[in-house]
PDB file of N, CA and C in Angstrom:
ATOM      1  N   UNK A   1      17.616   7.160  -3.448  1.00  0.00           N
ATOM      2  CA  UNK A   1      17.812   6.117  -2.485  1.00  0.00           C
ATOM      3  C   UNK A   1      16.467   5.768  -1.855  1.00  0.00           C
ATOM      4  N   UNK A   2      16.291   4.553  -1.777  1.00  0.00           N
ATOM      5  CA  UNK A   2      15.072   4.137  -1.080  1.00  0.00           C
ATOM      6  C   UNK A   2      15.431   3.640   0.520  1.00  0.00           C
ATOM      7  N   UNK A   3      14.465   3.634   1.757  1.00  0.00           N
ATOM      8  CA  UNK A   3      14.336   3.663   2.623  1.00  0.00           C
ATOM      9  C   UNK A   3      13.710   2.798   2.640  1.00  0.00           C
ATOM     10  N   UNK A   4      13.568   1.439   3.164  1.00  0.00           N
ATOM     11  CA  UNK A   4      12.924   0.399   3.469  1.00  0.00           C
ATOM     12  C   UNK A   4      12.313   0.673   4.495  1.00  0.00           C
ATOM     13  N   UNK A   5      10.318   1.189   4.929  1.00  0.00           N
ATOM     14  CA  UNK A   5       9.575   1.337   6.102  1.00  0.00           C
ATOM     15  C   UNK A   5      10.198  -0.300   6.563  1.00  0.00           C
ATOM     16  N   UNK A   6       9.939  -0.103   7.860  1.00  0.00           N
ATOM     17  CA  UNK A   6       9.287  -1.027   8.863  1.00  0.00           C
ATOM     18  C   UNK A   6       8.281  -2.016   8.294  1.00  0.00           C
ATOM     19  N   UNK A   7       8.234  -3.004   8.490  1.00  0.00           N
ATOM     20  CA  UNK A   7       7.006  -3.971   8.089  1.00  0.00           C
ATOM     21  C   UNK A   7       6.030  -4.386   8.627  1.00  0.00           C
ATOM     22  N   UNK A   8       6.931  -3.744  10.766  1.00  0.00           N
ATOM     23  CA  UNK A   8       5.838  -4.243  11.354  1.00  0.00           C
ATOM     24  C   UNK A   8       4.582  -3.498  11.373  1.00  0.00           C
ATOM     25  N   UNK A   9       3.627  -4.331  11.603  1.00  0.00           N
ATOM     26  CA  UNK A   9       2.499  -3.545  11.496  1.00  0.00           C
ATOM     27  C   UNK A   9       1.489  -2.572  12.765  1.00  0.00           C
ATOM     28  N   UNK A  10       1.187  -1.351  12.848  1.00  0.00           N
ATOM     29  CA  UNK A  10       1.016  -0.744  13.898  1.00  0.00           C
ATOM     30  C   UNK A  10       0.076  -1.812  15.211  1.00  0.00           C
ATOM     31  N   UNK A  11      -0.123  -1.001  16.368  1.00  0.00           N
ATOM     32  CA  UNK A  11      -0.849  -2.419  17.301  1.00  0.00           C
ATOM     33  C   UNK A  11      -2.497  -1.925  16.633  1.00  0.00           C
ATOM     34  N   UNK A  12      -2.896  -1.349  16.309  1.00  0.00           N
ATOM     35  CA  UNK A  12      -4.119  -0.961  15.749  1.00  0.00           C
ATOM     36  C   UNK A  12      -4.575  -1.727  14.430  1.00  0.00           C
ATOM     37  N   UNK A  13      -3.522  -2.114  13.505  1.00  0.00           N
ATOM     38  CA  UNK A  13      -3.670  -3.043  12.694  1.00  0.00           C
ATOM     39  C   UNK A  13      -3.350  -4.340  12.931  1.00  0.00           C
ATOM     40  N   UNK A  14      -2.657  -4.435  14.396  1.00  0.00           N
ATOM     41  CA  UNK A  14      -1.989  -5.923  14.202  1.00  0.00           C
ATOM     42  C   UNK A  14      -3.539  -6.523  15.125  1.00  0.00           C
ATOM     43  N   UNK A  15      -4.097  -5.597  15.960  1.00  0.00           N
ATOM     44  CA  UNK A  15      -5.138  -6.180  17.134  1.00  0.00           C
ATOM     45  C   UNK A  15      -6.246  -6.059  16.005  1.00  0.00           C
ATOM     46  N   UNK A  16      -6.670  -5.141  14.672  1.00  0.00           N
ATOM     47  CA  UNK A  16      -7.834  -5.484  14.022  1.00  0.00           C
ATOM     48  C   UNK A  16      -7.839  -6.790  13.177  1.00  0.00           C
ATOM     49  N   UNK A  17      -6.487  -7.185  12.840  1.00  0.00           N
ATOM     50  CA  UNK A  17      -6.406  -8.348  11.917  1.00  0.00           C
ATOM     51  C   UNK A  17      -6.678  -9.767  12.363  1.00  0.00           C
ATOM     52  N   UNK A  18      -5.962  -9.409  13.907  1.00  0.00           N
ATOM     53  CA  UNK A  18      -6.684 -10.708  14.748  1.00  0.00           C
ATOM     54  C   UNK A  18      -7.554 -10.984  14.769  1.00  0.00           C
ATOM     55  N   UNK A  19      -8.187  -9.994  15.231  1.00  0.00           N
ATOM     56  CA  UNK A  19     -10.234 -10.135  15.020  1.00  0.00           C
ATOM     57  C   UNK A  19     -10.880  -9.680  14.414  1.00  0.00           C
ATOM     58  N   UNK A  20     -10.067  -9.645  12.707  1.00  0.00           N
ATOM     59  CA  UNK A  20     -10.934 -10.131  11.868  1.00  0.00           C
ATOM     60  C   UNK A  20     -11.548  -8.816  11.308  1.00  0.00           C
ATOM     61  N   UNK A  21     -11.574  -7.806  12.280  1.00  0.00           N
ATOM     62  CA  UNK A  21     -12.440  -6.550  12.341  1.00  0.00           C
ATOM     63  C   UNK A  21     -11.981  -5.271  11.164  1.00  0.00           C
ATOM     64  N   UNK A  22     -12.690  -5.041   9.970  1.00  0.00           N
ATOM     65  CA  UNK A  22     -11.888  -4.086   9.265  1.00  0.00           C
ATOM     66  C   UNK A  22     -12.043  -2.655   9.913  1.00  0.00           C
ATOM     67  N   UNK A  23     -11.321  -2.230   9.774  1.00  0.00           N
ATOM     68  CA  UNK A  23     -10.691  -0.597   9.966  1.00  0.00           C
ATOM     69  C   UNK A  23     -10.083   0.014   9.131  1.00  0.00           C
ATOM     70  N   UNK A  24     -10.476   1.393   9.217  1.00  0.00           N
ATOM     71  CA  UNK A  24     -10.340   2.295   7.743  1.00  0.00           C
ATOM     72  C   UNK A  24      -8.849   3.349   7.613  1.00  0.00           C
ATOM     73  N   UNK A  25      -8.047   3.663   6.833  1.00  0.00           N
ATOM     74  CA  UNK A  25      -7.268   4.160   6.723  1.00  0.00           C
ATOM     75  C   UNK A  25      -7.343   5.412   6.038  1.00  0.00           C
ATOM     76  N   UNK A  26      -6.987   6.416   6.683  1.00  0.00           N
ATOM     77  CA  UNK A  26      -7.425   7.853   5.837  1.00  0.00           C
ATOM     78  C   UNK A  26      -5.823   8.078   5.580  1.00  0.00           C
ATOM     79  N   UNK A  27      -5.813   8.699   4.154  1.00  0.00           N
ATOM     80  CA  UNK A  27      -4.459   9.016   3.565  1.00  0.00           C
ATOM     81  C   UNK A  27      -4.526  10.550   3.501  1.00  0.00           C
ATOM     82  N   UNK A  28      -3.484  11.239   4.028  1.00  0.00           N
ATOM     83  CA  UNK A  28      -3.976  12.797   3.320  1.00  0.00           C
ATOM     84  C   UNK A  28      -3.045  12.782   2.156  1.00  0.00           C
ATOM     85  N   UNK A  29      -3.935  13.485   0.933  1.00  0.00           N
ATOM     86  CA  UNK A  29      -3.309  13.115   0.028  1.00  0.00           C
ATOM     87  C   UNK A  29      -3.209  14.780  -0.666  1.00  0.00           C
ATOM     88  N   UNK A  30      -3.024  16.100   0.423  1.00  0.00           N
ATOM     89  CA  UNK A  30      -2.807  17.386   0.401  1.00  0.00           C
ATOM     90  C   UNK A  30      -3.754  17.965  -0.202  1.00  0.00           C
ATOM     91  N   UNK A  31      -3.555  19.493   0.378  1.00  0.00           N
ATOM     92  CA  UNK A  31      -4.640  20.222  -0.604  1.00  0.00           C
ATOM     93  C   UNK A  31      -6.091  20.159   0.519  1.00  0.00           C
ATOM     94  N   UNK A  32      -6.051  19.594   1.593  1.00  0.00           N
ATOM     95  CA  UNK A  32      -7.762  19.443   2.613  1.00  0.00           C
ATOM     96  C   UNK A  32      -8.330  17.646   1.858  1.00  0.00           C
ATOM     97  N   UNK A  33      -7.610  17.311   0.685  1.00  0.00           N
ATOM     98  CA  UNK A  33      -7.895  16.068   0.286  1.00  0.00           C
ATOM     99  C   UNK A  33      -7.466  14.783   1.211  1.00  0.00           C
ATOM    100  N   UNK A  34      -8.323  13.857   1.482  1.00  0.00           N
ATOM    101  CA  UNK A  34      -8.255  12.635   1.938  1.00  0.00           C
ATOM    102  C   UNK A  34      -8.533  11.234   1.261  1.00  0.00           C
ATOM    103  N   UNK A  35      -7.887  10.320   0.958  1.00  0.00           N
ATOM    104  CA  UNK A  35      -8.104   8.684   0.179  1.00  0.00           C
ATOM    105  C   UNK A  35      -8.625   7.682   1.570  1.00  0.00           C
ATOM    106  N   UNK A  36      -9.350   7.092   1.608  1.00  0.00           N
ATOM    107  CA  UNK A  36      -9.644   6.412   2.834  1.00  0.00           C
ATOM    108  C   UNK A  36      -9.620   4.682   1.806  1.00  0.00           C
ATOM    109  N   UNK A  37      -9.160   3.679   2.493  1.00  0.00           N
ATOM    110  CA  UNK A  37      -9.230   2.611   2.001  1.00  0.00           C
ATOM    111  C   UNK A  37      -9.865   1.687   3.290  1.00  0.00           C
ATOM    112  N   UNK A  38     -10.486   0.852   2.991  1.00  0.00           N
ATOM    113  CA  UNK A  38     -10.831  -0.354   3.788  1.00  0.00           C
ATOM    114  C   UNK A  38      -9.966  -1.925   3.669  1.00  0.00           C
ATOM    115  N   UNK A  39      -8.991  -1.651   4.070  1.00  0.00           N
ATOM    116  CA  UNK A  39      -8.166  -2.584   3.936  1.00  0.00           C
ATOM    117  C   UNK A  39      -8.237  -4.001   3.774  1.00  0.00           C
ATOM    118  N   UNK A  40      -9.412  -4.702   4.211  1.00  0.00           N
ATOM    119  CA  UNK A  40      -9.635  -6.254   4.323  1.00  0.00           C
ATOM    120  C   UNK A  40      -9.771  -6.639   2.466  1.00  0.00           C
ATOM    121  N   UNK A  41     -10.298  -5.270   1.867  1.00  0.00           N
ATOM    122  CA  UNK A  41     -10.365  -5.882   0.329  1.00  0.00           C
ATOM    123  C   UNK A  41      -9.346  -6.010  -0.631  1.00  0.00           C
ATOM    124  N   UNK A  42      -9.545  -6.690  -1.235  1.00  0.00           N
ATOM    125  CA  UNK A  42      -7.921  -6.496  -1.779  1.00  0.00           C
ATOM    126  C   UNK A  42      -8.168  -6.770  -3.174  1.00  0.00           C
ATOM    127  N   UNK A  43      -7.568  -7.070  -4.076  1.00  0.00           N
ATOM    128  CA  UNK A  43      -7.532  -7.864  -5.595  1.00  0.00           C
ATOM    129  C   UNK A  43      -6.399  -8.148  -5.639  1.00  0.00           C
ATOM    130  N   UNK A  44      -5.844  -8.730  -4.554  1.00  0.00           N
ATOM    131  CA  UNK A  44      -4.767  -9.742  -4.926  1.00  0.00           C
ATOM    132  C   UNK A  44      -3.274  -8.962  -3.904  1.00  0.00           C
ATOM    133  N   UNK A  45      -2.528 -10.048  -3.499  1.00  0.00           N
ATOM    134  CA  UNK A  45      -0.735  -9.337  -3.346  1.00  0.00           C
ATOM    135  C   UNK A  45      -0.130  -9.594  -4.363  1.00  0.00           C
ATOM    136  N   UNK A  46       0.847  -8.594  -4.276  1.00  0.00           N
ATOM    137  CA  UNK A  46       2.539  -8.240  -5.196  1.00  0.00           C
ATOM    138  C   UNK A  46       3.318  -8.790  -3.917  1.00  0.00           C
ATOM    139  N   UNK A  47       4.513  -8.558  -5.036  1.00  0.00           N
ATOM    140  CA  UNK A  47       5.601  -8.726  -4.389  1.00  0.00           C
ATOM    141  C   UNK A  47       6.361  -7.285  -4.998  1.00  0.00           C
ATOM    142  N   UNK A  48       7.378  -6.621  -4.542  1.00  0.00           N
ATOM    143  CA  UNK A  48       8.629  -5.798  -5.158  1.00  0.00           C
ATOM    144  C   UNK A  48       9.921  -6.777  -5.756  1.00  0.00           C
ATOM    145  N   UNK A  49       9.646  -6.297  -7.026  1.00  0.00           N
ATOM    146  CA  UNK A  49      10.608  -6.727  -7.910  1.00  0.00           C
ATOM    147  C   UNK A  49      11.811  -6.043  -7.719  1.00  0.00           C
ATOM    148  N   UNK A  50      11.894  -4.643  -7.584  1.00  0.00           N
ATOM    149  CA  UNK A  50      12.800  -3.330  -7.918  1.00  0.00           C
ATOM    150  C   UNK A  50      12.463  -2.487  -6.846  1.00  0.00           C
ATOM    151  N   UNK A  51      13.478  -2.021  -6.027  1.00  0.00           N
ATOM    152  CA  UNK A  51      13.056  -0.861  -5.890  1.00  0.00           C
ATOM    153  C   UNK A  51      11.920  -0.079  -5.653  1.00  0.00           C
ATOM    154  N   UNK A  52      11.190   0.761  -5.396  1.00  0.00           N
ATOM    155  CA  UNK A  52      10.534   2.117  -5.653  1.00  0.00           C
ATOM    156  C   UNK A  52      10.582   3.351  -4.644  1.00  0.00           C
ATOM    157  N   UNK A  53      10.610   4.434  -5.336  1.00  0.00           N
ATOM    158  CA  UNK A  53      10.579   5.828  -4.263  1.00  0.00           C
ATOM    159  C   UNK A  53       9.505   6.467  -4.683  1.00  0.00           C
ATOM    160  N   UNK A  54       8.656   6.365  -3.562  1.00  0.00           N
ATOM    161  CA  UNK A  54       7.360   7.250  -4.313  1.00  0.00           C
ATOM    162  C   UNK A  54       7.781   9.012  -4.815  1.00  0.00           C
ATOM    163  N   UNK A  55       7.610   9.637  -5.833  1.00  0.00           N
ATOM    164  CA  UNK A  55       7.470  10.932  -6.180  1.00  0.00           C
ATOM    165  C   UNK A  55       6.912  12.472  -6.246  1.00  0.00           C
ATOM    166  N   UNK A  56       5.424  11.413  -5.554  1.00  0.00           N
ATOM    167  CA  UNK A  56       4.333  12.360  -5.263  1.00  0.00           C
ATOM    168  C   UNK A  56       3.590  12.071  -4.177  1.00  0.00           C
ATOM    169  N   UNK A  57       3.027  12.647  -3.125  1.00  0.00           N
ATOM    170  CA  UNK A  57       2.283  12.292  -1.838  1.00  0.00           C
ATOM    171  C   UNK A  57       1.017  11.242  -1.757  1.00  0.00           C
ATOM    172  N   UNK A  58       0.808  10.566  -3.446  1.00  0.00           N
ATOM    173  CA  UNK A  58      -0.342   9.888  -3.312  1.00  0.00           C
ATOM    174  C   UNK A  58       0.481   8.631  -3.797  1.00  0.00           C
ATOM    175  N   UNK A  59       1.480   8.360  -3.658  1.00  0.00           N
ATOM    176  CA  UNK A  59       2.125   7.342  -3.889  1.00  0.00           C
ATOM    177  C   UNK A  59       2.644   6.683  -3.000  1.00  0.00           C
ATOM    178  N   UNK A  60       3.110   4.916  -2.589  1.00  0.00           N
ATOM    179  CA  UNK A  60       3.746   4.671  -1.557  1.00  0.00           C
ATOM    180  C   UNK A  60       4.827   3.881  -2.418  1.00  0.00           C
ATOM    181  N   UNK A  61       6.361   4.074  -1.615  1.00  0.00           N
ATOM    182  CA  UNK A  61       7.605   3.486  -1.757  1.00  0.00           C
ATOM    183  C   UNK A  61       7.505   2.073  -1.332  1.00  0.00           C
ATOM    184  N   UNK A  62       8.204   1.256  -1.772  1.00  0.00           N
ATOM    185  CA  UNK A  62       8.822   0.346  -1.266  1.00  0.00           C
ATOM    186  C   UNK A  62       9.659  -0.448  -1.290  1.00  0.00           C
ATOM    187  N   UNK A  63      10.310  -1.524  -1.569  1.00  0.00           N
ATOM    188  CA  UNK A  63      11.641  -2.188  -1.332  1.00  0.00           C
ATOM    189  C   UNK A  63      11.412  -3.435  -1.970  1.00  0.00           C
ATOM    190  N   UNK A  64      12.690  -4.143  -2.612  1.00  0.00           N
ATOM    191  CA  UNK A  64      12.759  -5.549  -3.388  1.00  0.00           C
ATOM    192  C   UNK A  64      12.136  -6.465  -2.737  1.00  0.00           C
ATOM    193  N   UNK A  65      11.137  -7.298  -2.454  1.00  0.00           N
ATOM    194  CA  UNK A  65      10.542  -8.203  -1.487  1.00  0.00           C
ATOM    195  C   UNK A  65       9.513  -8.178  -1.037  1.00  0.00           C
ATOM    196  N   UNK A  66       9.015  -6.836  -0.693  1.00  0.00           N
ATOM    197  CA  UNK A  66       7.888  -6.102   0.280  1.00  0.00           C
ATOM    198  C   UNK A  66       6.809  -6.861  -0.608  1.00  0.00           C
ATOM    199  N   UNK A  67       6.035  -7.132   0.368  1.00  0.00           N
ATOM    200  CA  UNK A  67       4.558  -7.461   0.205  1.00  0.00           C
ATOM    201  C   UNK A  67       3.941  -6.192  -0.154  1.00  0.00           C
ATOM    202  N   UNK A  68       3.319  -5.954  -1.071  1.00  0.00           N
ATOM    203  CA  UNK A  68       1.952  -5.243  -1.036  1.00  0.00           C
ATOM    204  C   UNK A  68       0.723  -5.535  -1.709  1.00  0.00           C
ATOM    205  N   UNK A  69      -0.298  -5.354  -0.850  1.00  0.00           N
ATOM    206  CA  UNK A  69      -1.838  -5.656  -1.064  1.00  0.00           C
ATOM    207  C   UNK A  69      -2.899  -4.876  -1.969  1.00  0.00           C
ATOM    208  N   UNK A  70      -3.121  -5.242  -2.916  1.00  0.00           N
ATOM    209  CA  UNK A  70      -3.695  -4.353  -3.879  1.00  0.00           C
ATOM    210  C   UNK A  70      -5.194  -3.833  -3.936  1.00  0.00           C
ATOM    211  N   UNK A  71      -5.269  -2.510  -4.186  1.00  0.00           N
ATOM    212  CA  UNK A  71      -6.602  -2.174  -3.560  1.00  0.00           C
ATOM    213  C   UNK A  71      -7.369  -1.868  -4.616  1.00  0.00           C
ATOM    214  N   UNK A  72      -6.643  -1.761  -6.240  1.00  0.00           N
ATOM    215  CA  UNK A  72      -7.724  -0.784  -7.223  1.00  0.00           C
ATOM    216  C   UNK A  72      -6.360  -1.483  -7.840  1.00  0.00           C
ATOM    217  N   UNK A  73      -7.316  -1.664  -9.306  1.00  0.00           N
ATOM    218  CA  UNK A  73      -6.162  -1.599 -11.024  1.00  0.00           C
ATOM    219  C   UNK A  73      -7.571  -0.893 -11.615  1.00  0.00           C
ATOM    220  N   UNK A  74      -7.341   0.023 -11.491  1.00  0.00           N
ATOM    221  CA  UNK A  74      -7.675   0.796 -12.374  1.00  0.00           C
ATOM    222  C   UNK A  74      -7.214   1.385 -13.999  1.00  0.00           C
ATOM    223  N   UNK A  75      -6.101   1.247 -13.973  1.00  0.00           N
ATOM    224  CA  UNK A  75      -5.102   1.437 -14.911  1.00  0.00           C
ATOM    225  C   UNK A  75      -4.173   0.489 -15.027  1.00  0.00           C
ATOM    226  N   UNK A  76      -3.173   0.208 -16.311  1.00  0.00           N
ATOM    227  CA  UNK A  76      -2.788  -1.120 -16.694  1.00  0.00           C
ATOM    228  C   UNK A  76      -1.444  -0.540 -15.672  1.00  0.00           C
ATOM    229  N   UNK A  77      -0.937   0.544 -15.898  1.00  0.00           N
ATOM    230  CA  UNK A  77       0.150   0.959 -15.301  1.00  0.00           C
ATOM    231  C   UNK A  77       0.753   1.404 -14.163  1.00  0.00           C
ATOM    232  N   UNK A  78      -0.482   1.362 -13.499  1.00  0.00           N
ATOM    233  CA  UNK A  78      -0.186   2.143 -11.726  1.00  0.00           C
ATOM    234  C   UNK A  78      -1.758   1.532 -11.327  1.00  0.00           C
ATOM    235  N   UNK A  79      -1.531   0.553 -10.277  1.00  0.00           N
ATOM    236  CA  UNK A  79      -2.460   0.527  -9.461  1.00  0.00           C
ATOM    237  C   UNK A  79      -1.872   0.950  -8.126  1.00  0.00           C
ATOM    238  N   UNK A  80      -3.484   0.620  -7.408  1.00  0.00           N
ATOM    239  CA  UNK A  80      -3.707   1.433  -5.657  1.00  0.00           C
ATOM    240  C   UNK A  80      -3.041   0.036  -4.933  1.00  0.00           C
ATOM    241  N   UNK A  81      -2.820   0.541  -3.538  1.00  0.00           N
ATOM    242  CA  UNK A  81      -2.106  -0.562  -2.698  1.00  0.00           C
ATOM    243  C   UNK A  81      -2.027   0.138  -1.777  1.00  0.00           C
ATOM    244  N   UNK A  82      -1.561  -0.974  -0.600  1.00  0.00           N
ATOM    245  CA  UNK A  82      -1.882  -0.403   1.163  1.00  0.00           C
ATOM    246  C   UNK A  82       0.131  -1.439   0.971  1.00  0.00           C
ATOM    247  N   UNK A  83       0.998  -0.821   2.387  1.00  0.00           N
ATOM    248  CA  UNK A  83       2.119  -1.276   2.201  1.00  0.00           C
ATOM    249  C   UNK A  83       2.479  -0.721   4.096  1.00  0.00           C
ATOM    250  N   UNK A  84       2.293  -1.660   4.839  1.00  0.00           N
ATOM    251  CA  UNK A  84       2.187  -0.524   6.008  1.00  0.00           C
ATOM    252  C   UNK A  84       1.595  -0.007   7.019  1.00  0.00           C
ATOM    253  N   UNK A  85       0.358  -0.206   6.621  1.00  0.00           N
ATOM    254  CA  UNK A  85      -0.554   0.496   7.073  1.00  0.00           C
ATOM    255  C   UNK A  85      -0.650   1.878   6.030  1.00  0.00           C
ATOM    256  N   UNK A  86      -0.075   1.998   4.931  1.00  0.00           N
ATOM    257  CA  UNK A  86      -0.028   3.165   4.137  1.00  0.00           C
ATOM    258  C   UNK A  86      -0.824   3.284   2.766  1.00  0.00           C
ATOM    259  N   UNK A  87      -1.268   3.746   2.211  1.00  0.00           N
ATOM    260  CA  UNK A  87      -2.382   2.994   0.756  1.00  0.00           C
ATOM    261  C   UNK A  87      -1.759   4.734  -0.411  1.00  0.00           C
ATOM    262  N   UNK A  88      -1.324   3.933  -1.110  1.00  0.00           N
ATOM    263  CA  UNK A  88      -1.056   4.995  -2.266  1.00  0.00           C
ATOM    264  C   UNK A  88      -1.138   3.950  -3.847  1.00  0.00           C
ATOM    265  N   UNK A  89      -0.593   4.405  -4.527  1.00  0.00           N
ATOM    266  CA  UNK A  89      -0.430   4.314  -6.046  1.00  0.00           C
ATOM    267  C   UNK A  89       1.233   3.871  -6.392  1.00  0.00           C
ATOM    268  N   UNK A  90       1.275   2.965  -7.248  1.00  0.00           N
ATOM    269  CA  UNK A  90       2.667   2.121  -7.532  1.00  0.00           C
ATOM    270  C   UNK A  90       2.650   2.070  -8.571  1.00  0.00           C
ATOM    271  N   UNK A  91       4.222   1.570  -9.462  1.00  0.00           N
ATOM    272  CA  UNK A  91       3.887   1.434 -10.842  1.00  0.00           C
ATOM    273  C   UNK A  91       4.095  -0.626 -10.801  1.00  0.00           C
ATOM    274  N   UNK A  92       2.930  -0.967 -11.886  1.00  0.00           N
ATOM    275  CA  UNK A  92       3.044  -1.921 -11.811  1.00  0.00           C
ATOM    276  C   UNK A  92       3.774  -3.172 -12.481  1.00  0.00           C
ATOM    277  N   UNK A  93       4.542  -2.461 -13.278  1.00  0.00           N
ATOM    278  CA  UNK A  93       5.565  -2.758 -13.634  1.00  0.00           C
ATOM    279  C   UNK A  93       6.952  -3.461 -13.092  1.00  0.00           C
ATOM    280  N   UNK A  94       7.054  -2.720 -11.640  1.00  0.00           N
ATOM    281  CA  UNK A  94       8.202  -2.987 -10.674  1.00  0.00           C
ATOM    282  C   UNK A  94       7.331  -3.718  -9.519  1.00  0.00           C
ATOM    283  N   UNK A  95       6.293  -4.905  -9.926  1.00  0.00           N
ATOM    284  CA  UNK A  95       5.849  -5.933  -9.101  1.00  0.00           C
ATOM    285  C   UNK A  95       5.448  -7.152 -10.279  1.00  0.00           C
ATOM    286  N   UNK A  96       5.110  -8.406  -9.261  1.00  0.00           N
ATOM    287  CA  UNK A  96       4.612  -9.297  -9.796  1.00  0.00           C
ATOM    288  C   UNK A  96       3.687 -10.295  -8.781  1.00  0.00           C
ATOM    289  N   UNK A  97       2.730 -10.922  -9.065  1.00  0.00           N
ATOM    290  CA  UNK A  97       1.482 -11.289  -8.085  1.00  0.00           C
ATOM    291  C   UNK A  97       2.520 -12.183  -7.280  1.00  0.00           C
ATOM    292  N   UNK A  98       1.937 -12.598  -6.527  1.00  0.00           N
ATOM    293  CA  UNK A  98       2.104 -14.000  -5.616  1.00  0.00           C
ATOM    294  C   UNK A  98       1.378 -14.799  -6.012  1.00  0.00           C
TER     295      UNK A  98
END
C-alpha cells in the first residue's frame, strides 16, 4: 500500500523558493552515509504514472500524479529525484516527463 506524503512544501522550502535562494538537502541514506542534493537543478519534471513504494532507504515513494523533479539519469532505469523536500531514486518506468 502506498501512502501519499503531503505535497505541501516545508516553510524552509516554501520561503527559499520565493527568493529564489538554493538550499541543500541532506538525505541519510544509513550506515553514517549522507546524499545531499541542491535542489534548484533539475533535468527536467515527471509526473507518477503508477503508484510507487520505495523498498530501500535511498529511494522515494510516491503516488499517481505527484510531481517529481529530476536530479540525475544516470541509468536508463532508475533515476535520482527530490519529491517533498525528499531526494531518492525511482524507477523510471512508472513516470513520464511533463
Amino acid at each position: 500500500m502506498v501512502i501519499c506524503p503531503s505535497s505541501i512544501p516545508s516553510n524552509a522550502e516554501r520561503q527559499a523558493r520565493q527568493q529564489h535562494v538554493p538550499f541543500l538537502v541532506l538525505v541519510c541514506l544509513g550506515q553514517g552515509r549522507v546524499r545531499t542534493s541542491n535542489l534548484p537543478y533539475s533535468e527536467g519534471a515527471v509526473v507518477g504514472l503508477y503508484n510507487y513504494t520505495a523498498h530501500n532507504c535511498d529511494e522515494i515513494s510516491f503516488c499517481v500524479g505527484q510531481v517529481i523533479t529530476v536530479t540525475k539519469k544516470q541509468h536508463s532505469d532508475w533515476w535520482e529525484g527530490e519529491l517533498g523536500g525528499v531526494t531518492g531514486l525511482f524507477p523510471s518506468n512508472y513516470v513520464k516527463a511533463l
